[in-house]
N, C-alpha and C. Protein backbone atom coordinates (compact mmCIF):
# COMPACT_ATOMS: atom_id res chain seq x y z
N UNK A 1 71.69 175.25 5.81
CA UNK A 1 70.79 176.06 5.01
C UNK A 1 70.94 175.63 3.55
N UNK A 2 69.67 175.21 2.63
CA UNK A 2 70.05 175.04 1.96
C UNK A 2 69.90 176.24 0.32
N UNK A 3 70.62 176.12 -0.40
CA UNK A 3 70.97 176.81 -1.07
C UNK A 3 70.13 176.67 -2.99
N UNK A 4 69.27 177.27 -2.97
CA UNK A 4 68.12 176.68 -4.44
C UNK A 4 68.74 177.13 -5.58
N UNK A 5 69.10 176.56 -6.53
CA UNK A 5 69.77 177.38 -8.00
C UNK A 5 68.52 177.78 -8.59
N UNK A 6 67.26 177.27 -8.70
CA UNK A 6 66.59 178.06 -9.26
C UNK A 6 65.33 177.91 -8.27
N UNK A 7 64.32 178.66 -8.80
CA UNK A 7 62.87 178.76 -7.88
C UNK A 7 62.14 177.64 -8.32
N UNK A 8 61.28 177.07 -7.21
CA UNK A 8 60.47 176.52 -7.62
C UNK A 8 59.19 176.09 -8.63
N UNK A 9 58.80 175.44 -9.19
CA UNK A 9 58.46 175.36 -10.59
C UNK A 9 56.87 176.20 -10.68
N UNK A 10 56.16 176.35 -9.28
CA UNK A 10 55.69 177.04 -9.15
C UNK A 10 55.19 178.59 -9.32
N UNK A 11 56.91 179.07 -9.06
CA UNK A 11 57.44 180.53 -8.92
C UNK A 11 57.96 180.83 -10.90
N UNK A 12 57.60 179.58 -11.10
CA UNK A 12 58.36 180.06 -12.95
C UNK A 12 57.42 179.94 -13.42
N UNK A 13 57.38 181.34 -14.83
CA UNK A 13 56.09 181.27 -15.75
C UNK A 13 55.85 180.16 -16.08
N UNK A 14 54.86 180.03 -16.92
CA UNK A 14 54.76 178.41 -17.44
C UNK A 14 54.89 178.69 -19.14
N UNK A 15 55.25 177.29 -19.45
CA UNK A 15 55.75 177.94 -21.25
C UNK A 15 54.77 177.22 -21.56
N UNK A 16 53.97 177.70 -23.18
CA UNK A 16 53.10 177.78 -23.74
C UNK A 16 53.47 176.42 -24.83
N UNK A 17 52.58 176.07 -25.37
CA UNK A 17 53.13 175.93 -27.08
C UNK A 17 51.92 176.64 -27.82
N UNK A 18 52.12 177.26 -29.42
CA UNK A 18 51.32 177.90 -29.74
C UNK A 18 51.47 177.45 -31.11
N UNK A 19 49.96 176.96 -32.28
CA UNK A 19 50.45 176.45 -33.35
C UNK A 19 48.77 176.32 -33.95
N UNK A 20 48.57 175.96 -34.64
CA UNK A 20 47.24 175.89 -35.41
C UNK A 20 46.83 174.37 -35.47
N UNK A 21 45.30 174.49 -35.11
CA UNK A 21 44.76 172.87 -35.20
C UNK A 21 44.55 172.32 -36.64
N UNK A 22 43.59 171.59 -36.40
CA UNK A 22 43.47 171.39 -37.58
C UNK A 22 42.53 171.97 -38.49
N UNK A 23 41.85 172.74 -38.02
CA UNK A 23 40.50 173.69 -38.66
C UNK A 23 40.98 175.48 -39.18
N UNK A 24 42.45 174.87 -38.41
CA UNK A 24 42.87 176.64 -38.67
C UNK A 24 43.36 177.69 -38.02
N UNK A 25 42.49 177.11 -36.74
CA UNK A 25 42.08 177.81 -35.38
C UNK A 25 43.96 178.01 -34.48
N UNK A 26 43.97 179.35 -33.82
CA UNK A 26 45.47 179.23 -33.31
C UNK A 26 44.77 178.84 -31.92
N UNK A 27 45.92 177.76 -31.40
CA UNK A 27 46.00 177.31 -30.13
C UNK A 27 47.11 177.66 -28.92
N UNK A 28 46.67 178.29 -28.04
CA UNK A 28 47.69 178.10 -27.48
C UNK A 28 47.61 177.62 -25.72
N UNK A 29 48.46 176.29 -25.26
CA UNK A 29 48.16 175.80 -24.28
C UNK A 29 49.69 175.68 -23.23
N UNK A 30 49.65 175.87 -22.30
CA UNK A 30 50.39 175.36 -21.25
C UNK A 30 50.56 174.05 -21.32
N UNK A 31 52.29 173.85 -21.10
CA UNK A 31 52.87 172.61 -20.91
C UNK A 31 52.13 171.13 -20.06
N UNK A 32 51.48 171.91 -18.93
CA UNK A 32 50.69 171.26 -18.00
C UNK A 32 49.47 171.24 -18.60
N UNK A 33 48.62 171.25 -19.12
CA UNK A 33 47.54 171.38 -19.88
C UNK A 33 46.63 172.31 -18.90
N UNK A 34 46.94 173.11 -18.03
CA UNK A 34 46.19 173.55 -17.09
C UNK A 34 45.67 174.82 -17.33
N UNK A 35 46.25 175.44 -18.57
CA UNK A 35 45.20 176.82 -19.42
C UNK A 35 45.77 176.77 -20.38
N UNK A 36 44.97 177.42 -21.12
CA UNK A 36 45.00 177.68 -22.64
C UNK A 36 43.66 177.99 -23.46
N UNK A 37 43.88 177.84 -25.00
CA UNK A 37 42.19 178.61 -25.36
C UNK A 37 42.66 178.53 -27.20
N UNK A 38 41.78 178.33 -27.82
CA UNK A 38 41.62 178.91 -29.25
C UNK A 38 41.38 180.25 -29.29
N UNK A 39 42.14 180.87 -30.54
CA UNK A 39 42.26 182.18 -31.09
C UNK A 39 42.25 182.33 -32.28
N UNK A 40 41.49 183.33 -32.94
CA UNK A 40 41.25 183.85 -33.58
C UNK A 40 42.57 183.80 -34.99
N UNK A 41 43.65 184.37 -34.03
CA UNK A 41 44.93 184.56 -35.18
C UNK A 41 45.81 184.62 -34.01
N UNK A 42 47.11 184.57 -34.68
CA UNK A 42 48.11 184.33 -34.26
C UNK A 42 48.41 185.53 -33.05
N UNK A 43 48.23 186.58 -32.96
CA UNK A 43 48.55 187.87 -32.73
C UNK A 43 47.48 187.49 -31.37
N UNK A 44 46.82 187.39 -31.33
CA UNK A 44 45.31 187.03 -30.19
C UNK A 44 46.13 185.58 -28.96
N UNK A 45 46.94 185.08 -29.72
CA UNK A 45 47.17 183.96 -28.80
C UNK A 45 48.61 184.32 -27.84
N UNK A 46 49.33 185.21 -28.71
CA UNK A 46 50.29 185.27 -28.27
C UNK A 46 49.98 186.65 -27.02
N UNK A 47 49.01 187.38 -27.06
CA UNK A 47 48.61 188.50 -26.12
C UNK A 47 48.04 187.71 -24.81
N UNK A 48 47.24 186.34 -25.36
CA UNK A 48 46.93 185.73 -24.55
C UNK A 48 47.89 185.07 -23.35
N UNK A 49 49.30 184.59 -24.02
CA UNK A 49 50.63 184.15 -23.41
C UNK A 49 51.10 185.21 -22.65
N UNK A 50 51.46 186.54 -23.14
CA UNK A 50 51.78 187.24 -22.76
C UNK A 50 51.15 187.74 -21.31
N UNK A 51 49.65 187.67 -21.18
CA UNK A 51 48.74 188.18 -19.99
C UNK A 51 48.60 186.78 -19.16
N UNK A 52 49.18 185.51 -19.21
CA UNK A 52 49.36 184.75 -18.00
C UNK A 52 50.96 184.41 -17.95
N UNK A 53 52.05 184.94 -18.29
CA UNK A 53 53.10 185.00 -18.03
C UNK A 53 53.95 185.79 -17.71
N UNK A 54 52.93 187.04 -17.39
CA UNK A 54 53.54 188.49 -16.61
C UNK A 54 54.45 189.07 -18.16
N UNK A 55 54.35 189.15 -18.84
CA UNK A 55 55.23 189.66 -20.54
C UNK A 55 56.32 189.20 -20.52
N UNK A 56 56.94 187.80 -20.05
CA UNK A 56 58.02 187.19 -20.04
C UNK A 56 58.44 186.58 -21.36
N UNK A 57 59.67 187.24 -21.62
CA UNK A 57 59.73 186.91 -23.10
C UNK A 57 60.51 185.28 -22.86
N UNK A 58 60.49 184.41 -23.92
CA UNK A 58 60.82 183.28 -24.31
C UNK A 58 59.85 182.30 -23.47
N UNK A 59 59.05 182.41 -23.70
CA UNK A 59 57.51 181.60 -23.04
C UNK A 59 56.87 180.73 -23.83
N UNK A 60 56.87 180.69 -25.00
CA UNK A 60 56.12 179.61 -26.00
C UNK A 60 57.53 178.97 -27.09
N UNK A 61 56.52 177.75 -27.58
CA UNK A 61 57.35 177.07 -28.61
C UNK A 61 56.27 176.82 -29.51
N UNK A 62 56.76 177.54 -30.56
CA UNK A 62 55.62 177.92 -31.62
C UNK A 62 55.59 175.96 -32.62
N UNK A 63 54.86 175.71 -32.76
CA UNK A 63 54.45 174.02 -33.10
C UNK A 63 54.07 174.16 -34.71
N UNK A 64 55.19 173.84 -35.73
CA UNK A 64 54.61 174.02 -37.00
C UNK A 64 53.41 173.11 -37.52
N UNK A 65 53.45 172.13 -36.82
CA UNK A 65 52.46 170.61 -37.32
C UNK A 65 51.14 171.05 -36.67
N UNK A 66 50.45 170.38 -36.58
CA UNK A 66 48.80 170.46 -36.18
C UNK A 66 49.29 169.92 -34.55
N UNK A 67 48.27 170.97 -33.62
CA UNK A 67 48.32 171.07 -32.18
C UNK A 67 46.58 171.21 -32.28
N UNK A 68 46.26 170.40 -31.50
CA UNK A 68 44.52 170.11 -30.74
C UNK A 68 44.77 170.59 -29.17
N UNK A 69 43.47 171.18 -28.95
CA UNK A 69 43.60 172.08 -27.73
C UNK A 69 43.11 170.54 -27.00
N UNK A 70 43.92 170.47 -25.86
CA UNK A 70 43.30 169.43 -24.47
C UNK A 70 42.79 169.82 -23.71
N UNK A 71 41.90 169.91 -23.27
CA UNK A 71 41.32 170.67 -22.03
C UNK A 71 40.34 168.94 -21.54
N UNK A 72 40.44 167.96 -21.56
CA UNK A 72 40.09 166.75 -21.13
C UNK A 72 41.16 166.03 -19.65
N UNK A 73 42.57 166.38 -19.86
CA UNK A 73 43.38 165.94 -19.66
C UNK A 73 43.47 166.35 -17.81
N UNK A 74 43.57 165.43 -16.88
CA UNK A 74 42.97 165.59 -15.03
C UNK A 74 44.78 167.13 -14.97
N UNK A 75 44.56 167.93 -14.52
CA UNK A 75 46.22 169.10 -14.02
C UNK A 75 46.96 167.92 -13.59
N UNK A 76 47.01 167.13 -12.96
CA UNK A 76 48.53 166.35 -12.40
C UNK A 76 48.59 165.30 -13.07
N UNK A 77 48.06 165.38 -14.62
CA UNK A 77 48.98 164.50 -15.77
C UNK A 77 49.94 164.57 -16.10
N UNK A 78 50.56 164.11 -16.98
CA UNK A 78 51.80 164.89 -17.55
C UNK A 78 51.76 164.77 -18.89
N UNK A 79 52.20 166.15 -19.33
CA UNK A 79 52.20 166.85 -21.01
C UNK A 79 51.75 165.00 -21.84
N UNK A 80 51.45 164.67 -22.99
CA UNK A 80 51.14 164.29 -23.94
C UNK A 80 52.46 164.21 -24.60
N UNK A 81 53.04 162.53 -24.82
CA UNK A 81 54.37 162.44 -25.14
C UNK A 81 54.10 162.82 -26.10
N UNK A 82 53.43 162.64 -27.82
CA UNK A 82 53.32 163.33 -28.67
C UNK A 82 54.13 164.74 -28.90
N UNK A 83 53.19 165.27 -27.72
CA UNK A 83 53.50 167.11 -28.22
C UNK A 83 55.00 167.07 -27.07
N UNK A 84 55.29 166.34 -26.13
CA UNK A 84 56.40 166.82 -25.82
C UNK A 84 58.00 166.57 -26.67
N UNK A 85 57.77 165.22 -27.64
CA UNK A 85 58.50 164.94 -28.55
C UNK A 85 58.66 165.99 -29.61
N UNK A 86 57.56 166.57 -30.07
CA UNK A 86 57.71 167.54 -31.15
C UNK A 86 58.28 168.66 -30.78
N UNK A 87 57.95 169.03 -29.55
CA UNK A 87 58.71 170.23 -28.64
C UNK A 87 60.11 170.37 -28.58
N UNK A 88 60.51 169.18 -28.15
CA UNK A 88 62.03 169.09 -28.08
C UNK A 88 62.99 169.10 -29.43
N UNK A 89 61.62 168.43 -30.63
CA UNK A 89 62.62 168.42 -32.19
C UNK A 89 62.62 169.69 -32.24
N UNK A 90 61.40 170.64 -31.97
CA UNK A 90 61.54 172.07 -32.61
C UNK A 90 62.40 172.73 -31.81
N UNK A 91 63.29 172.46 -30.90
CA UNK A 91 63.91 173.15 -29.88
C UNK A 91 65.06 173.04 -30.36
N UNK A 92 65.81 171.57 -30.43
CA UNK A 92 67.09 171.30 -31.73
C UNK A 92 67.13 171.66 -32.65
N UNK A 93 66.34 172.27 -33.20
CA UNK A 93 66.17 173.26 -34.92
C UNK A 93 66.57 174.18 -34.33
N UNK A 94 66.03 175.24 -33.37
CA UNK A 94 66.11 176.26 -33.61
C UNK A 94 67.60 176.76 -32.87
């Protein structure tokens, strides 16, 4: 029998990043590029995270630099080395 340390990646929320484009606009998208949306303000994106991650706190990585929404990108790509590089610097900061 075998024994899972964690659930499948399926069974785990998905983490966000959330940060402003370049027009202003707050973005906030899934790691997988497979949802997400422009908002209004900051407060709008993060309600948005909140209502596809069941209110699971530590779900986004807020992106100080300019983030462009992808919605071009086929679901079984993988993240945009770009934004996954910046992810990981802002992760060693904090």
């Amino acid at each position: 029998m075998k024994n899972e340390a964690e659930p499948p990646s399926c069974l785990r929320p998905p983490i966000f990043v959330i940060g402003q484009d370049s027009r202003g606009r707050w973005v906030a998208q899934d790691l997988t590029g497979t949802r997400g949306g422009l908002f209004v303000n900051r407060a709008e994106a993060l309600r948005y995270i909140r209502s596809e991650n069941g209110n699971r706190p530590h779900s986004f990585v807020t992106i100080t630099g300019i983030i462009e929404l992808d919605i071009t990108r086929p679901q079984d790509a993988a993240p945009k080395r770009q934004l996954s590089v910046e992810i990981e610097r802002q992760l060693r900061v904090a």
